[in-house]
Structure formats: C-alpha cells, structure tokens
PDB file of N, CA and C in Angstrom:
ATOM      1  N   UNK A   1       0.467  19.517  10.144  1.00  0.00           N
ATOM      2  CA  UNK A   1       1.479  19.040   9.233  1.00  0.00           C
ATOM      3  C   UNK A   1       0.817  18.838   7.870  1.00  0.00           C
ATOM      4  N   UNK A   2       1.276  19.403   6.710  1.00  0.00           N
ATOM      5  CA  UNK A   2       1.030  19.012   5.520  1.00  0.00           C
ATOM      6  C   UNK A   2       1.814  18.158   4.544  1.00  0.00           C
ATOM      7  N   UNK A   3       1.087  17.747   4.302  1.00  0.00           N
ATOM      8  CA  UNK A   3       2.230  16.034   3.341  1.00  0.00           C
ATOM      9  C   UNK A   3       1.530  16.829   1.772  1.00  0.00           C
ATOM     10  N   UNK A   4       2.603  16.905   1.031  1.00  0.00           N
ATOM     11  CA  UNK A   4       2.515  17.325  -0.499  1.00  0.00           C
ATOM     12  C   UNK A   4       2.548  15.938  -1.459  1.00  0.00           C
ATOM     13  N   UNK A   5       3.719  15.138  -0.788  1.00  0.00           N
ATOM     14  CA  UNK A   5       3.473  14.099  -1.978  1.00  0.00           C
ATOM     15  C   UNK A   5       2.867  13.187  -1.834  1.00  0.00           C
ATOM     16  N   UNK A   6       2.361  13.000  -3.104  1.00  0.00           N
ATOM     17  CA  UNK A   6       1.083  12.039  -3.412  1.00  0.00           C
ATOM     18  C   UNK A   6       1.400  10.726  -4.434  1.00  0.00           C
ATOM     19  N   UNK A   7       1.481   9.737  -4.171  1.00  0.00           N
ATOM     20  CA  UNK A   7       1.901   8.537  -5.173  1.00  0.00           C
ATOM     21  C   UNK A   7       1.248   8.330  -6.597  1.00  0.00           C
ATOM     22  N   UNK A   8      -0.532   9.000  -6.173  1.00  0.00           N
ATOM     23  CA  UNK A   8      -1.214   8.834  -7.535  1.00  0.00           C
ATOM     24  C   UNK A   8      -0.732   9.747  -8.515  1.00  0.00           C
ATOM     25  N   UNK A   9      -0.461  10.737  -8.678  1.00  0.00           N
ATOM     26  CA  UNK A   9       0.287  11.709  -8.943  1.00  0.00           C
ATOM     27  C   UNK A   9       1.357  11.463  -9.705  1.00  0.00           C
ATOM     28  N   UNK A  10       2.476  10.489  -9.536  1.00  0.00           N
ATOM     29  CA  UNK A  10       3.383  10.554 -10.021  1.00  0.00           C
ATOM     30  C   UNK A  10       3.360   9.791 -11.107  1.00  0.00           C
ATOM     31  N   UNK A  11       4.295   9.437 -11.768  1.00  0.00           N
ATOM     32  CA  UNK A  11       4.396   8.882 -13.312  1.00  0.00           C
ATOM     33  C   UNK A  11       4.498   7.629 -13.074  1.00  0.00           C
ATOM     34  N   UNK A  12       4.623   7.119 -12.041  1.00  0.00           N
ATOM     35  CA  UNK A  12       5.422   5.639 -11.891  1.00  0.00           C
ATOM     36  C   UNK A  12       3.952   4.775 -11.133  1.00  0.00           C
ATOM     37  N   UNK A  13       3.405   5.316 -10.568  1.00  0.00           N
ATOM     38  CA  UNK A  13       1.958   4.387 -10.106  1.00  0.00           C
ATOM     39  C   UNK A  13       2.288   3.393  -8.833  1.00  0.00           C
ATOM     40  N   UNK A  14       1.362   2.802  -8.875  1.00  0.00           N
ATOM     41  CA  UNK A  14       1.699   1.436  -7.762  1.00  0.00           C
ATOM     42  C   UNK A  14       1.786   0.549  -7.949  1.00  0.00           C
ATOM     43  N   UNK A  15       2.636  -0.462  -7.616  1.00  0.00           N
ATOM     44  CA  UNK A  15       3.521  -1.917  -7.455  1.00  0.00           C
ATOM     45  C   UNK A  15       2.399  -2.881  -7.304  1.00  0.00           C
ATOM     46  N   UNK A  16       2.628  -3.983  -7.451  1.00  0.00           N
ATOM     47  CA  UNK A  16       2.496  -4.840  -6.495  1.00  0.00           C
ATOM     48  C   UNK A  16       2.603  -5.046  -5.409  1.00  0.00           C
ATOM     49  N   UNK A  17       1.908  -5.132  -4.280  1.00  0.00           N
ATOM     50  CA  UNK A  17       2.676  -5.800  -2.689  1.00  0.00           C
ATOM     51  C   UNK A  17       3.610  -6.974  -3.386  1.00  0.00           C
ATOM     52  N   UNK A  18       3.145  -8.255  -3.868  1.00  0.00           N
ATOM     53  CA  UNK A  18       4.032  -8.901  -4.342  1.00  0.00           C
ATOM     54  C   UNK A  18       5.285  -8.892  -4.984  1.00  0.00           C
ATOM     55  N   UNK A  19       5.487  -7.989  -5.561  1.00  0.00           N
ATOM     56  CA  UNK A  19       6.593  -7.401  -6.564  1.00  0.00           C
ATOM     57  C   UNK A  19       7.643  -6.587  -5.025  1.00  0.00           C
ATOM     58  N   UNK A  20       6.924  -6.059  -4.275  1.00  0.00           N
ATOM     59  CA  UNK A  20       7.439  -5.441  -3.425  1.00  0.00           C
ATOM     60  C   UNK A  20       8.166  -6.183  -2.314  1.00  0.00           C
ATOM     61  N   UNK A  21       6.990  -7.217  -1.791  1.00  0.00           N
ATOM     62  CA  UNK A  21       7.659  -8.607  -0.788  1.00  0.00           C
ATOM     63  C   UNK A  21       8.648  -9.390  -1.152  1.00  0.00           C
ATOM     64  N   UNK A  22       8.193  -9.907  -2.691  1.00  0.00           N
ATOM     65  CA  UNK A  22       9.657 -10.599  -3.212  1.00  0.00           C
ATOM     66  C   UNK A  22      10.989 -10.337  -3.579  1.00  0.00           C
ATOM     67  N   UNK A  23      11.247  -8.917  -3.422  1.00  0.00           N
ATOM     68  CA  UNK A  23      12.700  -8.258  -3.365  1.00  0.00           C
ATOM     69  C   UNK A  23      12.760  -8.119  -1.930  1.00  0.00           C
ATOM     70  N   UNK A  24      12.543  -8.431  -1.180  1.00  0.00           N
ATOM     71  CA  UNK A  24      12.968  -8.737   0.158  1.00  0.00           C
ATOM     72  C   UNK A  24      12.804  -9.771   1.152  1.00  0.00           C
ATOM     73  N   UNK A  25      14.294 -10.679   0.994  1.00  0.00           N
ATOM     74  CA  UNK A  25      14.041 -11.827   2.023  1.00  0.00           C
ATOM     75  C   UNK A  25      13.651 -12.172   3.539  1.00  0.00           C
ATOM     76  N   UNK A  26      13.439 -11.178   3.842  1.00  0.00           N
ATOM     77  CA  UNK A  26      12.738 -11.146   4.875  1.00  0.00           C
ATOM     78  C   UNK A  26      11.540 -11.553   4.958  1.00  0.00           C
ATOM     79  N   UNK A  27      10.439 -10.882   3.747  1.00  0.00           N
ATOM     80  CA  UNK A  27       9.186 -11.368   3.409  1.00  0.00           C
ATOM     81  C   UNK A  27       8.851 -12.951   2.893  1.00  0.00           C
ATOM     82  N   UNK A  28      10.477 -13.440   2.959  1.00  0.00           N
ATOM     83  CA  UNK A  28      10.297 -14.776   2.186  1.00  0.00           C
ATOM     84  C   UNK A  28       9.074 -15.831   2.820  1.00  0.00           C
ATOM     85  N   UNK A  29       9.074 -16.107   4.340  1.00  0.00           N
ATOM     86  CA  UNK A  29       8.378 -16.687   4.940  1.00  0.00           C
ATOM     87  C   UNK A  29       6.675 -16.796   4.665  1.00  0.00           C
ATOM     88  N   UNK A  30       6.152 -15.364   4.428  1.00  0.00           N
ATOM     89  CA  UNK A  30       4.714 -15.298   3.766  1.00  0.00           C
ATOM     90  C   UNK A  30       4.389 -16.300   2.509  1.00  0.00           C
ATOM     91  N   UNK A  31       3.131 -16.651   3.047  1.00  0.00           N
ATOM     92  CA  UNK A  31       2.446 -17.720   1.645  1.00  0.00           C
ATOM     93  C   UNK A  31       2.209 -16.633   0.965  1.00  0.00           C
ATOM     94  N   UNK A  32       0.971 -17.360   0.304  1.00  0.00           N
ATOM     95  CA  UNK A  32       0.049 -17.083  -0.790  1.00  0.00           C
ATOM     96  C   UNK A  32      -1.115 -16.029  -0.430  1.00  0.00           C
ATOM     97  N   UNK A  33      -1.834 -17.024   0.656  1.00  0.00           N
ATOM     98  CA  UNK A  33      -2.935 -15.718   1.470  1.00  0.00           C
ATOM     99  C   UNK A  33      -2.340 -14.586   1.984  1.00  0.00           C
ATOM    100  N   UNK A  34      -1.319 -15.036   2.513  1.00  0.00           N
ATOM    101  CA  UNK A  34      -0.342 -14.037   3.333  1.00  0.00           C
ATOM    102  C   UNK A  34      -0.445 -12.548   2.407  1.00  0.00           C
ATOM    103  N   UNK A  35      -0.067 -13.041   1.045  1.00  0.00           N
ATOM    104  CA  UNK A  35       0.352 -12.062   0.581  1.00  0.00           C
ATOM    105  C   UNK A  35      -0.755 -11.609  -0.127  1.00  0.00           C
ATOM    106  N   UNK A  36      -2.021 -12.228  -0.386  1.00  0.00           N
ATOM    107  CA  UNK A  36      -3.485 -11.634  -0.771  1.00  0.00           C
ATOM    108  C   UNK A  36      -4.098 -10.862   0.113  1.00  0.00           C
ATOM    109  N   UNK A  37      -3.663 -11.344   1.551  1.00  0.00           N
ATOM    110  CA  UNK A  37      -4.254 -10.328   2.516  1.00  0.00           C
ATOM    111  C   UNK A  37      -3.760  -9.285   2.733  1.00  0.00           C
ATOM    112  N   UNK A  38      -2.628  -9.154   2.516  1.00  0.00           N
ATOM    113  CA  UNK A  38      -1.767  -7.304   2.524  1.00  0.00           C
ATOM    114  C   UNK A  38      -2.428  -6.861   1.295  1.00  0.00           C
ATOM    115  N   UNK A  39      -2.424  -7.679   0.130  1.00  0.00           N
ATOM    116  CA  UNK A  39      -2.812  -6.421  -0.909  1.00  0.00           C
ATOM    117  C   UNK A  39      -4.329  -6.068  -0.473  1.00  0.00           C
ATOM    118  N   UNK A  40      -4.846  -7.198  -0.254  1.00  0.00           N
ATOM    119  CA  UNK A  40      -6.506  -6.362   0.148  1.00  0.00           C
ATOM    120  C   UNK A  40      -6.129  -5.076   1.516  1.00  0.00           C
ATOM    121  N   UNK A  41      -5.293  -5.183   2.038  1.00  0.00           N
ATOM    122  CA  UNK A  41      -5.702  -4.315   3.481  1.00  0.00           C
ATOM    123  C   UNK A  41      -5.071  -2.964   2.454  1.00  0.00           C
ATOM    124  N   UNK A  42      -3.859  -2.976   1.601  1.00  0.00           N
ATOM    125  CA  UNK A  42      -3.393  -1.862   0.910  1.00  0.00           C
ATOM    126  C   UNK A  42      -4.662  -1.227   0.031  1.00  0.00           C
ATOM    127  N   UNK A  43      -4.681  -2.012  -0.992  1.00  0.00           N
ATOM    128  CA  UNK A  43      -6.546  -1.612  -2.215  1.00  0.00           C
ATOM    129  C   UNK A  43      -7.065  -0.801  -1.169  1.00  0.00           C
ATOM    130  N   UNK A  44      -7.686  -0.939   0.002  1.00  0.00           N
ATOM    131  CA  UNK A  44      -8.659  -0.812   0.958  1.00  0.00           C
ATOM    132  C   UNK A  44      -8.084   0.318   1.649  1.00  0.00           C
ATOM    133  N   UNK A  45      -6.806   0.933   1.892  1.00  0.00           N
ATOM    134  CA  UNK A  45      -6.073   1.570   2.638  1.00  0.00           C
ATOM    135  C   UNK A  45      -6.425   2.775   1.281  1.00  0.00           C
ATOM    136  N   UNK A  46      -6.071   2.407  -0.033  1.00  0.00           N
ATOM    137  CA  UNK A  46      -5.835   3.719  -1.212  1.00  0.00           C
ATOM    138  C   UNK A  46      -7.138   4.106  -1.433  1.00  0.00           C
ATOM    139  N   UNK A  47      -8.316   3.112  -0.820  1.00  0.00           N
ATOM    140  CA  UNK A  47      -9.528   3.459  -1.368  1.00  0.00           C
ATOM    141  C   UNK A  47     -10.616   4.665  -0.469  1.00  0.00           C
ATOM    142  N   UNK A  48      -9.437   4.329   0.813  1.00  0.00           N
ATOM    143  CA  UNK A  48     -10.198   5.141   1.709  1.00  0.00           C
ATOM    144  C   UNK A  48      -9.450   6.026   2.518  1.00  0.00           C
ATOM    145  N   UNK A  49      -8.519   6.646   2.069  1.00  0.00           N
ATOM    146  CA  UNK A  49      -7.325   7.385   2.656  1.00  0.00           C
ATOM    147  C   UNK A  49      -7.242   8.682   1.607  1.00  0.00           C
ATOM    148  N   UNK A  50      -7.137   9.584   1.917  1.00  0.00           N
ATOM    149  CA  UNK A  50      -7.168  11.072   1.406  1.00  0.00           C
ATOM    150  C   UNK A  50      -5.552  11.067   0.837  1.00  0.00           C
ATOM    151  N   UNK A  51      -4.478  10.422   1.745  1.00  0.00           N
ATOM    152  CA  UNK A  51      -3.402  10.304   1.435  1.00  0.00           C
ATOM    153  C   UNK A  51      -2.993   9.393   1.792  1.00  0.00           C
ATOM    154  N   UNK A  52      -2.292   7.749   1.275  1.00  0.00           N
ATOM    155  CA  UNK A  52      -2.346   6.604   1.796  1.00  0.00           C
ATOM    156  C   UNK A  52      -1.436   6.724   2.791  1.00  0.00           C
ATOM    157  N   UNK A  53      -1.488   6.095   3.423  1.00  0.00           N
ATOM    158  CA  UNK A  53      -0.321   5.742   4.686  1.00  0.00           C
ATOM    159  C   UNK A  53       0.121   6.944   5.426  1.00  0.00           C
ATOM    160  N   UNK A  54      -1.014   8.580   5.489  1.00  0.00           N
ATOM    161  CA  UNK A  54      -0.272   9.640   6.092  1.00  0.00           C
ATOM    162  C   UNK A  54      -1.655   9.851   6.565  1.00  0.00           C
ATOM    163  N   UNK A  55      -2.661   9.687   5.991  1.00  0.00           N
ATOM    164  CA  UNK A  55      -3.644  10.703   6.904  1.00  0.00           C
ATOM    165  C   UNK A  55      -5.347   9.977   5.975  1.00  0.00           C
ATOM    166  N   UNK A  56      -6.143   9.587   6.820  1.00  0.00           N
ATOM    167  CA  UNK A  56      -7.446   9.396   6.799  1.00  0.00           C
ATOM    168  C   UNK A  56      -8.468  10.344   6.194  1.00  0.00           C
ATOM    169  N   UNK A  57      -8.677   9.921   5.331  1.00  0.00           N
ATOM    170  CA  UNK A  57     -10.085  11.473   4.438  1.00  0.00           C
ATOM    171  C   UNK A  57     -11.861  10.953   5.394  1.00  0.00           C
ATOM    172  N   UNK A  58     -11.462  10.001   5.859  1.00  0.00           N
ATOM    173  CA  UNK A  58     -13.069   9.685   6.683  1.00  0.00           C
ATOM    174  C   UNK A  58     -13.049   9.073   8.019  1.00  0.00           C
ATOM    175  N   UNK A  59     -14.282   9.970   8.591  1.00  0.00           N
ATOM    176  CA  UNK A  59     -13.886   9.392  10.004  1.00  0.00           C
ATOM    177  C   UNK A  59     -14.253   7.646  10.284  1.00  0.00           C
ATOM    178  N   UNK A  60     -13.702   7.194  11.587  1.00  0.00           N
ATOM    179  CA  UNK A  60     -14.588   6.055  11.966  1.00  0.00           C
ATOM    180  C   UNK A  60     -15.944   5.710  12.370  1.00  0.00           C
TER     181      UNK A  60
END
C-alpha cells in the first residue's frame, strides 16, 4: 500500500494537540500533563515516522 499524502507538505502545517483536544468535549476530562504527554508521544511519533500515523521509517 502506498500513502501519497503527507502533512509536512501541505500549506497548513501542524496544530496543536491542544488546539485539537479543546474543540472536542470529549477530551474535556484531560489535565495539563494529560495533554503534555500526547504532544510529546506526537513530536516523537513526526520525529521518527517516514509518514506519521501510516508507516514507520525505522525498525525496532
């Protein structure tokens, strides 16, 4: 399977997790760490992912 689109790529860039959690009440329940620890696992996900959230550029 090949995935073409790429987020860095586009004109619009990346969000906040925060900006992203707080338009949805669902996420309301998360603190503060809560929501420092998703952005670190995301940073960490774009830093080491060939394509984020589709496919791994390095093995384990």
């Amino acid at each position: 399977m090949v995935y073409t689109y790429d987020a860095r790529k586009t004109g619009k860039g990346r969000i906040p997790v925060r900006a992203y959690l707080t338009r949805q009440g669902r996420f309301a329940h998360l603190r503060e760490d809560d929501i420092q620890f998703v952005q670190l696992m995301v940073d960490e996900m774009w830093e080491e992912w060939e394509v984020p959230g589709v496919a791994p550029s390095k093995a384990p």
